[in-house]
N, C-alpha and C. Protein backbone atom coordinates (compact mmCIF):
# COMPACT_ATOMS: atom_id res chain seq x y z
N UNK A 1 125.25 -1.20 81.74
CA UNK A 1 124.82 -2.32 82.54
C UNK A 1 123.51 -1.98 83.27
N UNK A 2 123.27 -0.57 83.96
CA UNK A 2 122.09 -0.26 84.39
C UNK A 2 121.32 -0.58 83.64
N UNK A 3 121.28 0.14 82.87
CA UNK A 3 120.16 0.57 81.77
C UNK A 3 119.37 -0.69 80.89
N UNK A 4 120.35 -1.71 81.11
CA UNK A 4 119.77 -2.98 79.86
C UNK A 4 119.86 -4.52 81.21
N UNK A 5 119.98 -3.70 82.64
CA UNK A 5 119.53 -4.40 83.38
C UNK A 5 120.27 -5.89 83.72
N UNK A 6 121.99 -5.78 83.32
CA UNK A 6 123.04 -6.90 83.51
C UNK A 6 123.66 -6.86 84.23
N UNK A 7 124.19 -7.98 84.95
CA UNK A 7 125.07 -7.95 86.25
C UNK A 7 126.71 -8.06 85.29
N UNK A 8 126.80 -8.56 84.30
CA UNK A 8 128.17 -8.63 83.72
C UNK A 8 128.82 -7.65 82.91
N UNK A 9 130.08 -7.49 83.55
CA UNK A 9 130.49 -6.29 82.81
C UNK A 9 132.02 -6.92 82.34
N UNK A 10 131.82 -6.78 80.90
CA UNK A 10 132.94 -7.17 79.93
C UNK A 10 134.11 -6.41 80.78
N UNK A 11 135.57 -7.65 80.24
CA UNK A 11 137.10 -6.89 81.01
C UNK A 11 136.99 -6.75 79.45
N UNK A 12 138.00 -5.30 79.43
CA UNK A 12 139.37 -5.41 78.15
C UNK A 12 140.87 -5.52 78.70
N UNK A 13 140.67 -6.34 78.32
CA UNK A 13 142.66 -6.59 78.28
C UNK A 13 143.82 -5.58 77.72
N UNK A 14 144.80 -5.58 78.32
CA UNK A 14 145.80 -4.66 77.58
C UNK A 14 146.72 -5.28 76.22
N UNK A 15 146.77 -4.65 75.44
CA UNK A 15 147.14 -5.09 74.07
C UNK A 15 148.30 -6.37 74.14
N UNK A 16 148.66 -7.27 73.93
CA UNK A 16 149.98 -8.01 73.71
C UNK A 16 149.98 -8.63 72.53
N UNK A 17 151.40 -9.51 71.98
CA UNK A 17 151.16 -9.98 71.32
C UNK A 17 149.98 -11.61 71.02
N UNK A 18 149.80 -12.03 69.50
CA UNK A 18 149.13 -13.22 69.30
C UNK A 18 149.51 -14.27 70.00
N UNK A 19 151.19 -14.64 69.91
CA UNK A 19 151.83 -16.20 70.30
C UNK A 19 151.56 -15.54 71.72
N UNK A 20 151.90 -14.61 72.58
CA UNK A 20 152.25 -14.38 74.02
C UNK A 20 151.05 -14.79 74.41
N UNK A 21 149.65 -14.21 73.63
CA UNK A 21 148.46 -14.31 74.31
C UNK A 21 148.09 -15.90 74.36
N UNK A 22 147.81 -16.69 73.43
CA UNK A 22 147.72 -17.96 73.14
C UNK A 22 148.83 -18.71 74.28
N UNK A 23 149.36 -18.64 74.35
CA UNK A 23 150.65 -19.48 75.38
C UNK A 23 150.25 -19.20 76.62
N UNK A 24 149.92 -17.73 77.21
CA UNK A 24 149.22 -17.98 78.48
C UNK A 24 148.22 -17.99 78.56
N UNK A 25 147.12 -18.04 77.27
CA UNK A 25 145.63 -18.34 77.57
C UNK A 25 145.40 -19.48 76.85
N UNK A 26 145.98 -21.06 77.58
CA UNK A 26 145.51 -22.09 76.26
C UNK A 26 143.99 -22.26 76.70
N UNK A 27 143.47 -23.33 75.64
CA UNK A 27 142.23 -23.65 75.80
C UNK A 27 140.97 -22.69 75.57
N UNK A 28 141.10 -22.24 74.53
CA UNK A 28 140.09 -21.30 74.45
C UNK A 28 139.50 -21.48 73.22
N UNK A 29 138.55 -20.31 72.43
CA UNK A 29 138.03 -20.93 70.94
C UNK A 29 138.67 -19.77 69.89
N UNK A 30 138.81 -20.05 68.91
CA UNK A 30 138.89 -19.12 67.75
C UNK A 30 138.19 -19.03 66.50
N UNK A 31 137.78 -18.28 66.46
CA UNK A 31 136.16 -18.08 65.52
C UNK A 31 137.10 -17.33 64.19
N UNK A 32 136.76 -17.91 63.44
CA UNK A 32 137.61 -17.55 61.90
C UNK A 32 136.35 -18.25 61.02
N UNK A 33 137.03 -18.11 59.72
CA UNK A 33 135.96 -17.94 58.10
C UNK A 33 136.75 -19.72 57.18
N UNK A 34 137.75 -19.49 57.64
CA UNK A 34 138.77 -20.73 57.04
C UNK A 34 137.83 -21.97 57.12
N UNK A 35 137.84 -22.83 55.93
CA UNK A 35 136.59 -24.03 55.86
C UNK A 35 137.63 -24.99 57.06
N UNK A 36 136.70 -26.11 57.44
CA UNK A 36 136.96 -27.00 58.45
C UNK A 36 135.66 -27.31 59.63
N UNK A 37 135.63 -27.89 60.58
CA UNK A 37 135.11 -28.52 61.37
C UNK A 37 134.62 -27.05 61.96
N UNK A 38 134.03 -26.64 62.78
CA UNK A 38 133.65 -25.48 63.57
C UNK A 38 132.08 -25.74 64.52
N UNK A 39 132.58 -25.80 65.90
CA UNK A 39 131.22 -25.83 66.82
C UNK A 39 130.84 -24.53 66.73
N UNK A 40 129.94 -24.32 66.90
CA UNK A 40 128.29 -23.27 67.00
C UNK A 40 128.87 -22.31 68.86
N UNK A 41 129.83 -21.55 68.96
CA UNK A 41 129.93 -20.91 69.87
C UNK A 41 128.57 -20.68 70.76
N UNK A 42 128.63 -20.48 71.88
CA UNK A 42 127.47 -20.87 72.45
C UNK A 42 126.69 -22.14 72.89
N UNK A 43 127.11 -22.80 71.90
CA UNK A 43 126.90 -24.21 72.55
C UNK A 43 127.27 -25.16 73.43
N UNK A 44 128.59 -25.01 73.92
CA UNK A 44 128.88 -25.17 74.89
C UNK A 44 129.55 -24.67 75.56
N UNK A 45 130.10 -24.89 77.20
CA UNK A 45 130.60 -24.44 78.21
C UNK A 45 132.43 -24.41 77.58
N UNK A 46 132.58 -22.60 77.87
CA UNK A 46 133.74 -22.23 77.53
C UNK A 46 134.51 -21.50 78.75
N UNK A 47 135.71 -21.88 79.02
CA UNK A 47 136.15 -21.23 80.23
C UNK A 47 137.25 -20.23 79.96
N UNK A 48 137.63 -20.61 78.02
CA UNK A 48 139.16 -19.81 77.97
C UNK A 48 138.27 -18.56 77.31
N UNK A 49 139.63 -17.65 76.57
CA UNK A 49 138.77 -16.58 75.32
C UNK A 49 138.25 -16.77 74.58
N UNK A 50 137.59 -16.37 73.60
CA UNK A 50 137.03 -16.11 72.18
C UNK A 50 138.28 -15.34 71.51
N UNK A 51 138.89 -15.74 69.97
CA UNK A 51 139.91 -15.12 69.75
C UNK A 51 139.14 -14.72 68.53
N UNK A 52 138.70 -13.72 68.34
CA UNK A 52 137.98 -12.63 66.73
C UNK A 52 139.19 -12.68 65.71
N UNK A 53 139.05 -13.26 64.60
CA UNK A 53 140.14 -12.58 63.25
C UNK A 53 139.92 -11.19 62.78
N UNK A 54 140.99 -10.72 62.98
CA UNK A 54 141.01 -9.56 62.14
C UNK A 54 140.75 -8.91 60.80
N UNK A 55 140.52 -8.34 60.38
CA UNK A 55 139.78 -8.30 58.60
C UNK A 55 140.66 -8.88 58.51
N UNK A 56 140.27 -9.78 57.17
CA UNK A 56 140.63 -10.62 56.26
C UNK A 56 141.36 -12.13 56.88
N UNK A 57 140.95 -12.22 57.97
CA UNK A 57 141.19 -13.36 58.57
C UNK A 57 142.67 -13.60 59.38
N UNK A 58 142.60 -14.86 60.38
CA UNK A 58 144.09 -15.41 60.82
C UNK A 58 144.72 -15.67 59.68
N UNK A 59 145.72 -16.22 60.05
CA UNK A 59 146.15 -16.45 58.75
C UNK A 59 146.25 -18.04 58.80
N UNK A 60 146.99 -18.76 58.37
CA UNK A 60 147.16 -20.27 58.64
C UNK A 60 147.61 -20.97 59.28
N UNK A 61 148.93 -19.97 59.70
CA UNK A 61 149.90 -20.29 60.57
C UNK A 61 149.23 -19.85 62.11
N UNK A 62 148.48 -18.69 62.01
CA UNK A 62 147.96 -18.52 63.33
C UNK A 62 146.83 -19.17 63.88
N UNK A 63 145.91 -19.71 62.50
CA UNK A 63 145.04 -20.63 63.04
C UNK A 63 145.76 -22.24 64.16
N UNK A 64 146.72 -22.81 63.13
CA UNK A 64 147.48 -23.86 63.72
C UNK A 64 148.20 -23.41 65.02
N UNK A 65 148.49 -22.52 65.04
CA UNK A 65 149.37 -22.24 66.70
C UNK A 65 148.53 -22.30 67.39
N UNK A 66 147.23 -21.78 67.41
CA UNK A 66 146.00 -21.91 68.22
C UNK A 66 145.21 -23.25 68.23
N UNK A 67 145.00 -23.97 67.31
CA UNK A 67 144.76 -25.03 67.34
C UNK A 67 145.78 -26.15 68.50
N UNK A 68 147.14 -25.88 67.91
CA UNK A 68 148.16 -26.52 69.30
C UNK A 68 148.19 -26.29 70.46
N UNK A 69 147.60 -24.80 70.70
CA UNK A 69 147.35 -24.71 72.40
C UNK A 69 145.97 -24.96 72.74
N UNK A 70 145.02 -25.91 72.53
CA UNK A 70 144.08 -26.33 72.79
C UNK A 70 142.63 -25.48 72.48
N UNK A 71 143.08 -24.66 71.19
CA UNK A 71 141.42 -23.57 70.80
C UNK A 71 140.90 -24.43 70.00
N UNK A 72 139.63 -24.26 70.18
CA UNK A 72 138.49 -25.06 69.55
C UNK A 72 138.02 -24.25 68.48
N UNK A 73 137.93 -24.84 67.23
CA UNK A 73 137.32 -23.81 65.94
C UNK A 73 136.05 -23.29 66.07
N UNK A 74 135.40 -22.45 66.06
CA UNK A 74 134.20 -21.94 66.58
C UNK A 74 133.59 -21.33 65.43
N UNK A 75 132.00 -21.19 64.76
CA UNK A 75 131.81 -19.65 64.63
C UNK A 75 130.47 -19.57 65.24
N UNK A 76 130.54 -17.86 64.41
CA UNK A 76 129.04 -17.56 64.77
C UNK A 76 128.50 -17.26 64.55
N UNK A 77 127.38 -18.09 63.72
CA UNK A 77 126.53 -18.39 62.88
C UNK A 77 126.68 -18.38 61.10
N UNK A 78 125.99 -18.28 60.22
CA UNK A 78 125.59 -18.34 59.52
C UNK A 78 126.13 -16.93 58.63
N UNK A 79 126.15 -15.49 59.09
CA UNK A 79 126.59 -14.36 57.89
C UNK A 79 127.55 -14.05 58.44
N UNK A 80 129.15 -13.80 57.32
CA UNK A 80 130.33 -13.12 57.76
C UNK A 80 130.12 -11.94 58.71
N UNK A 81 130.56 -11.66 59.78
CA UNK A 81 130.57 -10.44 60.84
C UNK A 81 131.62 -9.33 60.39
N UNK A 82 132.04 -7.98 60.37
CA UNK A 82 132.54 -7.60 60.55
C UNK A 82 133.21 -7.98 62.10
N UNK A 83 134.55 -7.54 61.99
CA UNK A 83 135.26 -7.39 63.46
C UNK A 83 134.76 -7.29 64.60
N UNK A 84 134.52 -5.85 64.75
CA UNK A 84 133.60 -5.02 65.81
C UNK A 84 132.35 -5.68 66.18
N UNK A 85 131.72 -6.25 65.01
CA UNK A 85 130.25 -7.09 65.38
C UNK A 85 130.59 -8.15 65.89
N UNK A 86 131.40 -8.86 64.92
CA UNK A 86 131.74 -10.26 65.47
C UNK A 86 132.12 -10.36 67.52
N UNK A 87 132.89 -9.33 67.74
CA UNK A 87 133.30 -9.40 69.11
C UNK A 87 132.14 -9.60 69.91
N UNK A 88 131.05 -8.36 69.64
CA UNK A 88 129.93 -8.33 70.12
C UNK A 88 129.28 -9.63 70.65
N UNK A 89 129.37 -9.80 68.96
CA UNK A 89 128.34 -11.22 68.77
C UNK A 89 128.64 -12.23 69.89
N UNK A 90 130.36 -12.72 69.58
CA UNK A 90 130.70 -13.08 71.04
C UNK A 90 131.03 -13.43 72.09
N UNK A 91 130.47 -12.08 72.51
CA UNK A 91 130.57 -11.83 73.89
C UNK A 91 129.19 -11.89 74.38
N UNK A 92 127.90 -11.94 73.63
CA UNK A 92 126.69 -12.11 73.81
C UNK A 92 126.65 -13.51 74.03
N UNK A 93 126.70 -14.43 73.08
CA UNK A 93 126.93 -15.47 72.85
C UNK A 93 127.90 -16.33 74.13
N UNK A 94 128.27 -15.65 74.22
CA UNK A 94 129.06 -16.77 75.98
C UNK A 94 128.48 -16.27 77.10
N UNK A 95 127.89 -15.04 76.96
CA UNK A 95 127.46 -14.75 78.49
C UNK A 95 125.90 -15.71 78.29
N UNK A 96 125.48 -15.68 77.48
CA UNK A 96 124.25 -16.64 76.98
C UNK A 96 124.52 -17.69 77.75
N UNK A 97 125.45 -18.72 76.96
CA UNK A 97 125.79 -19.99 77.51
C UNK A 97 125.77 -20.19 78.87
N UNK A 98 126.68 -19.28 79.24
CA UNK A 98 127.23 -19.03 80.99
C UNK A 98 126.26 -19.33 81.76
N UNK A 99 124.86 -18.85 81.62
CA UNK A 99 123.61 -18.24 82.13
C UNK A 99 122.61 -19.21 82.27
N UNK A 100 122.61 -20.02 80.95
CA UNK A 100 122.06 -21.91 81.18
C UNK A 100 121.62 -22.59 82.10
C-alpha cells in the first residue's frame, strides 16, 4: 500500500462454504465464462462481493443459486483470466468504480 501509494487495503475472508457464503452475502456479482447476459464489472456501483469461478468454472447449479440470491452476472473483459488474475483483476476493477 505504501509503495504504490493506496489508502485501500484488501480483507481476506476465512474459508466457508459456497451456499453458506451466498446466503449471508446476497446481492453481489459473479463473474463466470457460461454464455448469457453479463455487465462489464466496474461499471457500476457494487456494494456485495465479486464471486471468481474456480478453474473450469461454477458449475450450473452454482451459477443459479447465486443468481437467486440477488448476484448479478458480471465479467471482466474480453480474455479468459486465470483464477489468481481474475481476482486481481477484480479487485482493481471495484476499487476503480468506488473511486468515481
Amino acid at each position: 500500500m505504501k509503495q504504490a501509494q493506496q489508502e485501500v487495503l484488501l480483507k481476506i475472508n476465512p474459508i466457508i462454504g459456497y451456499n453458506e457464503f451466498i446466503s449471508a452475502h446476497p446481492n453481489g456479482a459473479i463473474a463466470h465464462c457460461m454464455e448469457g447476459n453479463k455487465i462489464a464489472l466496474g461499471s457500476f456501483s457494487l456494494s456485495g462481493p465479486v464471486l471468481i469461478g474456480p478453474e473450469g468454472d461454477f458449475s450450473a447449479e452454482e451459477l443459479e443459486q447465486a443468481l437467486k440470491n440477488g448476484y448479478t452476472s458480471v465479467h471482466l473483459g474480453e480474455s479468459r483470466l486465470r483464477t489468481e488474475t481474475a481476482g486481481m483483476v477484480a479487485a482493481v476493477l471495484q476499487i476503480h468504480s468506488n473511486h468515481e
